[in-house]
PDB file of N, CA and C in Angstrom:
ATOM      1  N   UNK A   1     -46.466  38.765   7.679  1.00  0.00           N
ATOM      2  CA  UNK A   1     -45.955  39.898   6.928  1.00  0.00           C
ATOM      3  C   UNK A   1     -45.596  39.448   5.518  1.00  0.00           C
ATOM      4  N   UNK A   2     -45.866  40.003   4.621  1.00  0.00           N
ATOM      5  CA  UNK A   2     -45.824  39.851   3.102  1.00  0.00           C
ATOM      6  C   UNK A   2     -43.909  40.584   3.014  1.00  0.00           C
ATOM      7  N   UNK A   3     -43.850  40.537   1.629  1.00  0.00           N
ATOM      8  CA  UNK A   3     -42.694  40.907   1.096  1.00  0.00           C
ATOM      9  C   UNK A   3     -42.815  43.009   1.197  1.00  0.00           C
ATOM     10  N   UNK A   4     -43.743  42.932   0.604  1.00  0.00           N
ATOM     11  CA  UNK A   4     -44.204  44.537   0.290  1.00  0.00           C
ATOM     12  C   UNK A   4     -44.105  45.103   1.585  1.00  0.00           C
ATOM     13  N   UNK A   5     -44.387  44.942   3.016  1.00  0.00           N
ATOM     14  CA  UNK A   5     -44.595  45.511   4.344  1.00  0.00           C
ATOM     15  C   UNK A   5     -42.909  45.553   4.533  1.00  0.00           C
ATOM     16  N   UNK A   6     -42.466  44.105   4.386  1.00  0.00           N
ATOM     17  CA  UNK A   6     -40.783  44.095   5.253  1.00  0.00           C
ATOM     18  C   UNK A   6     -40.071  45.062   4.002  1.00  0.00           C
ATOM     19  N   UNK A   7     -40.345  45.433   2.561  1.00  0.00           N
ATOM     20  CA  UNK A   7     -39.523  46.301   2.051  1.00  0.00           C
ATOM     21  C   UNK A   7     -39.931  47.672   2.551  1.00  0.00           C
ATOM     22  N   UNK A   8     -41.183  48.229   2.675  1.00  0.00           N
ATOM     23  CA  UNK A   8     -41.758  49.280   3.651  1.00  0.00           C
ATOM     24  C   UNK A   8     -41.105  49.374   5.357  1.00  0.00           C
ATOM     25  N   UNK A   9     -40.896  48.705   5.488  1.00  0.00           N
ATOM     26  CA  UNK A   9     -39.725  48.692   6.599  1.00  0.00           C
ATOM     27  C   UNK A   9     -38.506  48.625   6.397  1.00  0.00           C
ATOM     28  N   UNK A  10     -37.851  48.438   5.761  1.00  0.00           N
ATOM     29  CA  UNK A  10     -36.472  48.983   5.873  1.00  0.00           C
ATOM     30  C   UNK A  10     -36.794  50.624   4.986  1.00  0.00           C
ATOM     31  N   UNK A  11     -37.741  50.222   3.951  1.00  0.00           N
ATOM     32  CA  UNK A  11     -37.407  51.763   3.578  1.00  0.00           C
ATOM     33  C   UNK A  11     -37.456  53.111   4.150  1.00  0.00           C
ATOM     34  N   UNK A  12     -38.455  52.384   6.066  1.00  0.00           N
ATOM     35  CA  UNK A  12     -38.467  53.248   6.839  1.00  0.00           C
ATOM     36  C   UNK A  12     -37.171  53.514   7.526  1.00  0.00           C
ATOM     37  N   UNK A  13     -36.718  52.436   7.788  1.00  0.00           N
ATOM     38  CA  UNK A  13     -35.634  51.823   8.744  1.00  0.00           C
ATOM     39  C   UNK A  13     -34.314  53.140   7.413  1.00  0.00           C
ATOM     40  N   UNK A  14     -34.020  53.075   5.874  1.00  0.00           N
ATOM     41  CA  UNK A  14     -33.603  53.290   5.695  1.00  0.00           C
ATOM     42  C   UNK A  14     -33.845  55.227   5.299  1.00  0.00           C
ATOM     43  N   UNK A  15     -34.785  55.694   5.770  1.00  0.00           N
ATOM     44  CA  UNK A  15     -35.307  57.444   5.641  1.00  0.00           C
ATOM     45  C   UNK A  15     -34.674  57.623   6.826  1.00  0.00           C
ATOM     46  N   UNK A  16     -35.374  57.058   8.074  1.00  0.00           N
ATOM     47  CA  UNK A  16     -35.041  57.694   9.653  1.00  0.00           C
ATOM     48  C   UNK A  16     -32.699  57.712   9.810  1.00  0.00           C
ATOM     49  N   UNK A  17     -32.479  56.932   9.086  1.00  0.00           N
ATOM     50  CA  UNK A  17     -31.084  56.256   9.163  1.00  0.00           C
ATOM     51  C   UNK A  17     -29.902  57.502   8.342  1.00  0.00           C
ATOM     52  N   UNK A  18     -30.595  57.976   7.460  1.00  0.00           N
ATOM     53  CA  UNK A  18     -30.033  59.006   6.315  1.00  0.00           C
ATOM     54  C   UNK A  18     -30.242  60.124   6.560  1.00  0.00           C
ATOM     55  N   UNK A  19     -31.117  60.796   7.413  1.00  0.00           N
ATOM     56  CA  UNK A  19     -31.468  61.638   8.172  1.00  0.00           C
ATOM     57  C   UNK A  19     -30.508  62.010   8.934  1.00  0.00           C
ATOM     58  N   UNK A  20     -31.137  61.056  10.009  1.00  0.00           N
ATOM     59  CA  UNK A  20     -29.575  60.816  11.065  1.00  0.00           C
ATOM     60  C   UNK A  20     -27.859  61.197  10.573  1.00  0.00           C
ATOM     61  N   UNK A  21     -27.621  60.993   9.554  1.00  0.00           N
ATOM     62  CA  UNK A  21     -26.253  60.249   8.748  1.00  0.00           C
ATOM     63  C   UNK A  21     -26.108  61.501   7.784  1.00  0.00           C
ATOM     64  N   UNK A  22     -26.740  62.539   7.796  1.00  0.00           N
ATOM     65  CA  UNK A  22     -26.677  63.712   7.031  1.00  0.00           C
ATOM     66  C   UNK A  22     -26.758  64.921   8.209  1.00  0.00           C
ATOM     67  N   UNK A  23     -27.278  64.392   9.515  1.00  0.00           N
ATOM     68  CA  UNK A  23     -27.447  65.483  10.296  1.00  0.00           C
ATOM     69  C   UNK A  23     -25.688  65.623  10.945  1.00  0.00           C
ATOM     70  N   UNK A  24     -25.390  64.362  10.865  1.00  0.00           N
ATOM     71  CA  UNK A  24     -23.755  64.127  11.857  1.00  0.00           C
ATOM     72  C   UNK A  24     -22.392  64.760  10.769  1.00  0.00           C
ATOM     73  N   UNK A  25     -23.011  64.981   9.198  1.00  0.00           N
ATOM     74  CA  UNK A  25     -21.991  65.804   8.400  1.00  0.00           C
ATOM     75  C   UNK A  25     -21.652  66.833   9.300  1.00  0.00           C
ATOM     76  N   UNK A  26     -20.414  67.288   8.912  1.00  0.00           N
ATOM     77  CA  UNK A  26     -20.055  68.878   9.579  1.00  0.00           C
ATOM     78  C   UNK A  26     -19.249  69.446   8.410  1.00  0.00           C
ATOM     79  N   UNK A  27     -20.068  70.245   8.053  1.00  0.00           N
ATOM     80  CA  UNK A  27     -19.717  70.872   6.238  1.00  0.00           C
ATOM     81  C   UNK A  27     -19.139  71.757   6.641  1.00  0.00           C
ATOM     82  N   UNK A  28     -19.179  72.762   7.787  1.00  0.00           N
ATOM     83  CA  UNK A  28     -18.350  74.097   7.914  1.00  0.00           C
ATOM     84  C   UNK A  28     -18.541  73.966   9.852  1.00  0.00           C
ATOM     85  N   UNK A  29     -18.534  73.670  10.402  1.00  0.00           N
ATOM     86  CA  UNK A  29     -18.437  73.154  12.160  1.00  0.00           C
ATOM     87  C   UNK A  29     -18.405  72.037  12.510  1.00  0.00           C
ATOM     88  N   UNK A  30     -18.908  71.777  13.610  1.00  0.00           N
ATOM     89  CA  UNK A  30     -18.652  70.657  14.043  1.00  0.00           C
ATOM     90  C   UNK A  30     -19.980  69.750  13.879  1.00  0.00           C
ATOM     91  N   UNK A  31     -21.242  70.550  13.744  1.00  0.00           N
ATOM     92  CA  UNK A  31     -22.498  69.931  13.583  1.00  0.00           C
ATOM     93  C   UNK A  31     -22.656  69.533  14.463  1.00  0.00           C
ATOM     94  N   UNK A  32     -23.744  68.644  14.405  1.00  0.00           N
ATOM     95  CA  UNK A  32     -24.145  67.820  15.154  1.00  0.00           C
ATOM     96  C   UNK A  32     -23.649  66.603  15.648  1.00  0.00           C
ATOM     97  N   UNK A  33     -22.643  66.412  14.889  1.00  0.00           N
ATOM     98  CA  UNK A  33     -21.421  65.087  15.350  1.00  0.00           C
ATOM     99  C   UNK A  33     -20.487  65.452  16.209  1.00  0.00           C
ATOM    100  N   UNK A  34     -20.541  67.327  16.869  1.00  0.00           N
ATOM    101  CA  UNK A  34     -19.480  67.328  18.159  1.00  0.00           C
ATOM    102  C   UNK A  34     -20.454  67.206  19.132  1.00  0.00           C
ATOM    103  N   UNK A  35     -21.930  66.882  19.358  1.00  0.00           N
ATOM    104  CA  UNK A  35     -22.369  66.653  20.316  1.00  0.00           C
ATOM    105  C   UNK A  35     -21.838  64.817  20.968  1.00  0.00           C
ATOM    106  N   UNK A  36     -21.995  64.750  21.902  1.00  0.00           N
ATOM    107  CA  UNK A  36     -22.037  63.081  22.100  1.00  0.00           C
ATOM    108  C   UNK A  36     -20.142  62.864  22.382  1.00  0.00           C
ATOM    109  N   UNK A  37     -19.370  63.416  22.027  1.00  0.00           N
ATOM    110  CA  UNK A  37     -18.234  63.546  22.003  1.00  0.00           C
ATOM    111  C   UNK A  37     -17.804  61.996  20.442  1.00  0.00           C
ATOM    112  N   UNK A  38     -18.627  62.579  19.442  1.00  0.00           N
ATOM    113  CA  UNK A  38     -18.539  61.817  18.254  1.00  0.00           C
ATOM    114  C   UNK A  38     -16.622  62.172  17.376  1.00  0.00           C
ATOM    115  N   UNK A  39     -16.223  62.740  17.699  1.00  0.00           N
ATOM    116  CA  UNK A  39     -14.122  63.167  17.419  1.00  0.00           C
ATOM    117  C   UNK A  39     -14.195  61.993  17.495  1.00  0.00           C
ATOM    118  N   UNK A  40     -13.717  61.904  18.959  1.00  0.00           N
ATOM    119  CA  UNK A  40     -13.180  60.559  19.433  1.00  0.00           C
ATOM    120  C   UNK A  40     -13.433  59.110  18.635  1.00  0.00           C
ATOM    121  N   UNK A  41     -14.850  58.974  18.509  1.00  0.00           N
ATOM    122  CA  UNK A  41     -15.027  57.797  17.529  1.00  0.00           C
ATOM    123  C   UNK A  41     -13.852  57.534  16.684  1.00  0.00           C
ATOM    124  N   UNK A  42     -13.515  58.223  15.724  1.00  0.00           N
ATOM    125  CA  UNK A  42     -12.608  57.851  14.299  1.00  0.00           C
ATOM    126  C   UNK A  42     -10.838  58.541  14.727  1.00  0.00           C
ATOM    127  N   UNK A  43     -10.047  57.834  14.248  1.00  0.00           N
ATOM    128  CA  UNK A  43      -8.704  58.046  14.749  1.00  0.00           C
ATOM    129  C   UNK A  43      -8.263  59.473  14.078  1.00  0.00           C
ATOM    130  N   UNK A  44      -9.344  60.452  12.687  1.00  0.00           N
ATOM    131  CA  UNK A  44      -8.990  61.548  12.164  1.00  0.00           C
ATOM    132  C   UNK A  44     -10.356  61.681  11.366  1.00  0.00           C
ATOM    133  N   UNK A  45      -9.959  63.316  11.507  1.00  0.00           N
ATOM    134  CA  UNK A  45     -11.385  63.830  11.176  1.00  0.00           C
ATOM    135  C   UNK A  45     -11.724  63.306   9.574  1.00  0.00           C
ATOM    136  N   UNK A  46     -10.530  63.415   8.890  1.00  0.00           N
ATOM    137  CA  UNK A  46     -10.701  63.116   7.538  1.00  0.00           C
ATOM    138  C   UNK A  46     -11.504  61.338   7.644  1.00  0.00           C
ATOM    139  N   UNK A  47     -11.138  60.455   8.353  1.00  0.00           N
ATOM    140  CA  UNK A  47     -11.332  59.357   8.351  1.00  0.00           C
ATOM    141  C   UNK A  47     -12.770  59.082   8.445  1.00  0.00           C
ATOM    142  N   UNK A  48     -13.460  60.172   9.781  1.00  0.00           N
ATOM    143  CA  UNK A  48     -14.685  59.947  10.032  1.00  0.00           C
ATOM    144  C   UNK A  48     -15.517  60.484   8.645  1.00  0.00           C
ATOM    145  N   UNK A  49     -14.994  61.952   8.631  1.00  0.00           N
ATOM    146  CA  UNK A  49     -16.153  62.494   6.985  1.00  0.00           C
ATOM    147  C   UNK A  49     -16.091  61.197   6.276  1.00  0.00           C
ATOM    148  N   UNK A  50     -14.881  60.653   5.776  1.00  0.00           N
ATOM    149  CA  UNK A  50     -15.375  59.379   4.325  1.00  0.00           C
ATOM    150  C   UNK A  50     -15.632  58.179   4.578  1.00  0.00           C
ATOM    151  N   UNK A  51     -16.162  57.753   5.987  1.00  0.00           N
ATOM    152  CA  UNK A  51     -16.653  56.887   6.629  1.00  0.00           C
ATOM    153  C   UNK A  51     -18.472  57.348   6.671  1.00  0.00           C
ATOM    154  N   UNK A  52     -18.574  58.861   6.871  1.00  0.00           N
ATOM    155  CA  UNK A  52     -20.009  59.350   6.900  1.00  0.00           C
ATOM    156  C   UNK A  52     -20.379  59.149   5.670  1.00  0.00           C
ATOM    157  N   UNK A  53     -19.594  59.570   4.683  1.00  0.00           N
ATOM    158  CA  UNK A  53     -19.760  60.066   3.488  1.00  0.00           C
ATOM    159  C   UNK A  53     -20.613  58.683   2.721  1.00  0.00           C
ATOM    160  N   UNK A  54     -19.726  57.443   2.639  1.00  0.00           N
ATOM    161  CA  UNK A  54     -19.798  56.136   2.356  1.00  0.00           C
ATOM    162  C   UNK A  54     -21.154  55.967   2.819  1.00  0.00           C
ATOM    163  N   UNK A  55     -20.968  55.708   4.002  1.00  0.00           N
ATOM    164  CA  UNK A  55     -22.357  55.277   4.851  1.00  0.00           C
ATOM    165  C   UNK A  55     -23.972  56.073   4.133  1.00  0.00           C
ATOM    166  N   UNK A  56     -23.486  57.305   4.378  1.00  0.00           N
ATOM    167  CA  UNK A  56     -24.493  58.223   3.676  1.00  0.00           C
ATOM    168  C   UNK A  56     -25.189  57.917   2.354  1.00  0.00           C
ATOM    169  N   UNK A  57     -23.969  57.582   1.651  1.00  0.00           N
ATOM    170  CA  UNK A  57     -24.365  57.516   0.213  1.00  0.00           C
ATOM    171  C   UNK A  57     -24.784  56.186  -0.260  1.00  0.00           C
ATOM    172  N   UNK A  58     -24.917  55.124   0.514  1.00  0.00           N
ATOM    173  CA  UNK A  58     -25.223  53.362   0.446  1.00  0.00           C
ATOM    174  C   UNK A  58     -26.856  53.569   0.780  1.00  0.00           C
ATOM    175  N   UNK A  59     -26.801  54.860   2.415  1.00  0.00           N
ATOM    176  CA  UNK A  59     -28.247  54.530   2.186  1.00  0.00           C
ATOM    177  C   UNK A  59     -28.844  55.494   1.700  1.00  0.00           C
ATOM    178  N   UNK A  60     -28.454  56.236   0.847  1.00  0.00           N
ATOM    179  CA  UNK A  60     -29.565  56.937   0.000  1.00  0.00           C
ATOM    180  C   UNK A  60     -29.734  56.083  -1.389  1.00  0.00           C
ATOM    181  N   UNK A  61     -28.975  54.872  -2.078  1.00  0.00           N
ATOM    182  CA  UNK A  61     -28.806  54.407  -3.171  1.00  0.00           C
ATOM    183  C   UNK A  61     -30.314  53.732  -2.616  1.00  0.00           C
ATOM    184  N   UNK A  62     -30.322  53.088  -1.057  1.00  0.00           N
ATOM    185  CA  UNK A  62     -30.917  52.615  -0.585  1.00  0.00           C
ATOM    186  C   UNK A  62     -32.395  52.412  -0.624  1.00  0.00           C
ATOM    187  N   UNK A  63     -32.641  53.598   0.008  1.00  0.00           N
ATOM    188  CA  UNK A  63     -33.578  54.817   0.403  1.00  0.00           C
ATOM    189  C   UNK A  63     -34.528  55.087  -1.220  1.00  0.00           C
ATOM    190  N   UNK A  64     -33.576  55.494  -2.349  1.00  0.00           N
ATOM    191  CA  UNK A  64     -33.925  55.856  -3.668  1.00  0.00           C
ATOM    192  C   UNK A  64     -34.582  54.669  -4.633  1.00  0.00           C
ATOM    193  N   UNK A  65     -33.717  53.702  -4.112  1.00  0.00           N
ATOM    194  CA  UNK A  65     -34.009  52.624  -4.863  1.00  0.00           C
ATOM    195  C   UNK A  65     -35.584  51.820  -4.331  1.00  0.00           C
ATOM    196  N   UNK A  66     -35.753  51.607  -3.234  1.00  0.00           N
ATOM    197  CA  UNK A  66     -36.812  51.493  -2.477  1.00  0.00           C
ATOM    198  C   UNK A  66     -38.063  52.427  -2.296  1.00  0.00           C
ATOM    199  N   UNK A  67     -37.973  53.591  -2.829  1.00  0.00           N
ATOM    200  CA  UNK A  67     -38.661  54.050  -3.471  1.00  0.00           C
ATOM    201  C   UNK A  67     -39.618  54.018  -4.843  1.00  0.00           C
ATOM    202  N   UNK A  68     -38.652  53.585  -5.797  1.00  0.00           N
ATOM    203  CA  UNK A  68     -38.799  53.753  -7.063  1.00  0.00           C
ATOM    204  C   UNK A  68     -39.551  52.447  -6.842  1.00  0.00           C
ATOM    205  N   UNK A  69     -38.950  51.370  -6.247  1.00  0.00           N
ATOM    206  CA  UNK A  69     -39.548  49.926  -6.501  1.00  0.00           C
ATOM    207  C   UNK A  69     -41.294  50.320  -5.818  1.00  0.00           C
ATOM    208  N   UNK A  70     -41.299  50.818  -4.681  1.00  0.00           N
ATOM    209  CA  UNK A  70     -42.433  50.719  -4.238  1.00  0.00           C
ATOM    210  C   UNK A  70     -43.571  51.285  -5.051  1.00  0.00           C
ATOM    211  N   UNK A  71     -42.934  52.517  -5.422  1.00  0.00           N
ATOM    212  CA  UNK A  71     -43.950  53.401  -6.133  1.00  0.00           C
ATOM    213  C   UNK A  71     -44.045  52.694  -7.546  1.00  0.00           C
ATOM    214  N   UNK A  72     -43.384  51.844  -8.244  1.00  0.00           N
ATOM    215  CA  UNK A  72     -43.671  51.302  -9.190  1.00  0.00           C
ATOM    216  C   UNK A  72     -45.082  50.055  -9.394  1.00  0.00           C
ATOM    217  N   UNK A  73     -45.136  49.708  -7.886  1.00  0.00           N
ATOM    218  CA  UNK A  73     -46.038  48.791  -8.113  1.00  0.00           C
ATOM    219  C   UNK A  73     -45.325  47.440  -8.192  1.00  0.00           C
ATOM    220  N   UNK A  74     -43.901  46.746  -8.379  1.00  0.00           N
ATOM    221  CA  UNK A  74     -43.520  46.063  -8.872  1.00  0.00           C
ATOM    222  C   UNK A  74     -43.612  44.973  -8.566  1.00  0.00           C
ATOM    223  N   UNK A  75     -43.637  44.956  -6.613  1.00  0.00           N
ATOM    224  CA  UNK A  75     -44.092  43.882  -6.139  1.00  0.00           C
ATOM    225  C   UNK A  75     -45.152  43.560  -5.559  1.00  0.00           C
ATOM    226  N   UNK A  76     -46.259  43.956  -6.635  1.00  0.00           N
ATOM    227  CA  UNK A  76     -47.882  43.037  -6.149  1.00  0.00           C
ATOM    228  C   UNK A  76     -47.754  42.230  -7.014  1.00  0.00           C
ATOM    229  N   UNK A  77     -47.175  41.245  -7.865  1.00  0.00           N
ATOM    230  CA  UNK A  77     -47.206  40.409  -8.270  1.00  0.00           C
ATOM    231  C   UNK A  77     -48.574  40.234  -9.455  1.00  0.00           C
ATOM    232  N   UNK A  78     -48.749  41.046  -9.969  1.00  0.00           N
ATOM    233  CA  UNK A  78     -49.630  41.491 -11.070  1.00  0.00           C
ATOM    234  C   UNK A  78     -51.187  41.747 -10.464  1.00  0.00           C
ATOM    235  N   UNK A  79     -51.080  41.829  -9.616  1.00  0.00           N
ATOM    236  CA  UNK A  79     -52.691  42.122  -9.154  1.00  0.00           C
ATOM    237  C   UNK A  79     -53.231  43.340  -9.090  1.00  0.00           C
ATOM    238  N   UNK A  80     -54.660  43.050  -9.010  1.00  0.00           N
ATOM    239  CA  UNK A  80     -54.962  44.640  -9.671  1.00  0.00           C
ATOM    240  C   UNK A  80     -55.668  45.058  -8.536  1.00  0.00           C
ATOM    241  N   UNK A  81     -54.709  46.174  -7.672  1.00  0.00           N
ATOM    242  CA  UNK A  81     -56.023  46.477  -6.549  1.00  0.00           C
ATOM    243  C   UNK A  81     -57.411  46.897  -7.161  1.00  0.00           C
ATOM    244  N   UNK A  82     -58.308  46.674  -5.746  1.00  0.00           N
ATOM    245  CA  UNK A  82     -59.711  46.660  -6.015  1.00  0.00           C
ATOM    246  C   UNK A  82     -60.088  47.991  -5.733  1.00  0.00           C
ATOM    247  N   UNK A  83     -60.898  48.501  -6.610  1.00  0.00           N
ATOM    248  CA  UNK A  83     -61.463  50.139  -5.980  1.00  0.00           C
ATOM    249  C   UNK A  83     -62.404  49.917  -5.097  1.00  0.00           C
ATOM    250  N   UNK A  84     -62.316  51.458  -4.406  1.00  0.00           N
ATOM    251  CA  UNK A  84     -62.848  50.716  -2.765  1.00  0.00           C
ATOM    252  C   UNK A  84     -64.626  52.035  -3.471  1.00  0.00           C
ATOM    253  N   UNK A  85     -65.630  51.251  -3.027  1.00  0.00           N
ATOM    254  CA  UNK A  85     -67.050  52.108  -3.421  1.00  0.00           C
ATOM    255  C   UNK A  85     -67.811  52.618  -2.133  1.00  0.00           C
ATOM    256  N   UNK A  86     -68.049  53.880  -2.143  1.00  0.00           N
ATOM    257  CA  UNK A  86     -68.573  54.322  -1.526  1.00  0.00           C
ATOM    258  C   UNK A  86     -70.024  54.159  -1.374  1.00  0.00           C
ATOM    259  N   UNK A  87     -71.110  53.757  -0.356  1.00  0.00           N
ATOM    260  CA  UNK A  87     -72.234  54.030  -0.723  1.00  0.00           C
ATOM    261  C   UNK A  87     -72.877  55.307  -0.957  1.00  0.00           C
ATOM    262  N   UNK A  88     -74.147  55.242  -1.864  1.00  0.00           N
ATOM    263  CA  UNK A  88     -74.298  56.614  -1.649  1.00  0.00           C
ATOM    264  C   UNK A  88     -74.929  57.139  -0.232  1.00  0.00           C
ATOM    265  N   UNK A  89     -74.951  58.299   0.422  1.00  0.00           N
ATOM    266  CA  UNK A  89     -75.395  58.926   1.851  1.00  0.00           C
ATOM    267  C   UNK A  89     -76.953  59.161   1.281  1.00  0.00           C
ATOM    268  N   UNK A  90     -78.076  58.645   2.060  1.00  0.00           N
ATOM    269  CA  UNK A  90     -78.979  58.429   2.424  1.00  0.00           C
ATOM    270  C   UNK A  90     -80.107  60.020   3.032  1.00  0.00           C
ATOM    271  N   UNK A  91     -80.967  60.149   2.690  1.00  0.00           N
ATOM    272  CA  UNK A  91     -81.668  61.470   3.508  1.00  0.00           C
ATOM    273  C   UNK A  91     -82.116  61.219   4.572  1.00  0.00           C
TER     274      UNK A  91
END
């Protein structure tokens, strides 16, 4: 595995994770964080939101940043992919 694949993996590791971590907000109910009996986790509700909140927002810096790098190109190390040629189709 190269460098470029293991950052393509966490950046997966970090989409599926923020997903998750935005679905367990509860902006006006309980969401999806009163399933599982997720209360209990944190000693107060206030405690758990800025525990989500934190978490949330590390991996979208995450998520964003790993983006930008990928789509930049930054780490092929100056190489120039090769265009791929089609032959032409034959009668």
């Amino acid at each position: 595995m190269n460098t470029v694949q293991i950052i393509e993996i966490i950046w997966c590791v970090a989409a599926f994770c923020l997903t998750a971590m935005v679905l367990l907000h509860s902006p006006k109910g309980d969401g999806i964080g009163g399933i599982g009996g997720q209360a209990q986790l944190f000693a107060s509700t206030k405690s758990a939101e800025s525990n989500l909140n934190r978490i949330t927002w590390g991996l979208f810096l995450i998520f964003i940043t790993l983006t930008i790098v990928l789509s930049a190109g930054w780490l092929t190390n100056g190489a120039v992919p090769v265009p791929v040629t089609v032959p032409p189709v034959g009668n």
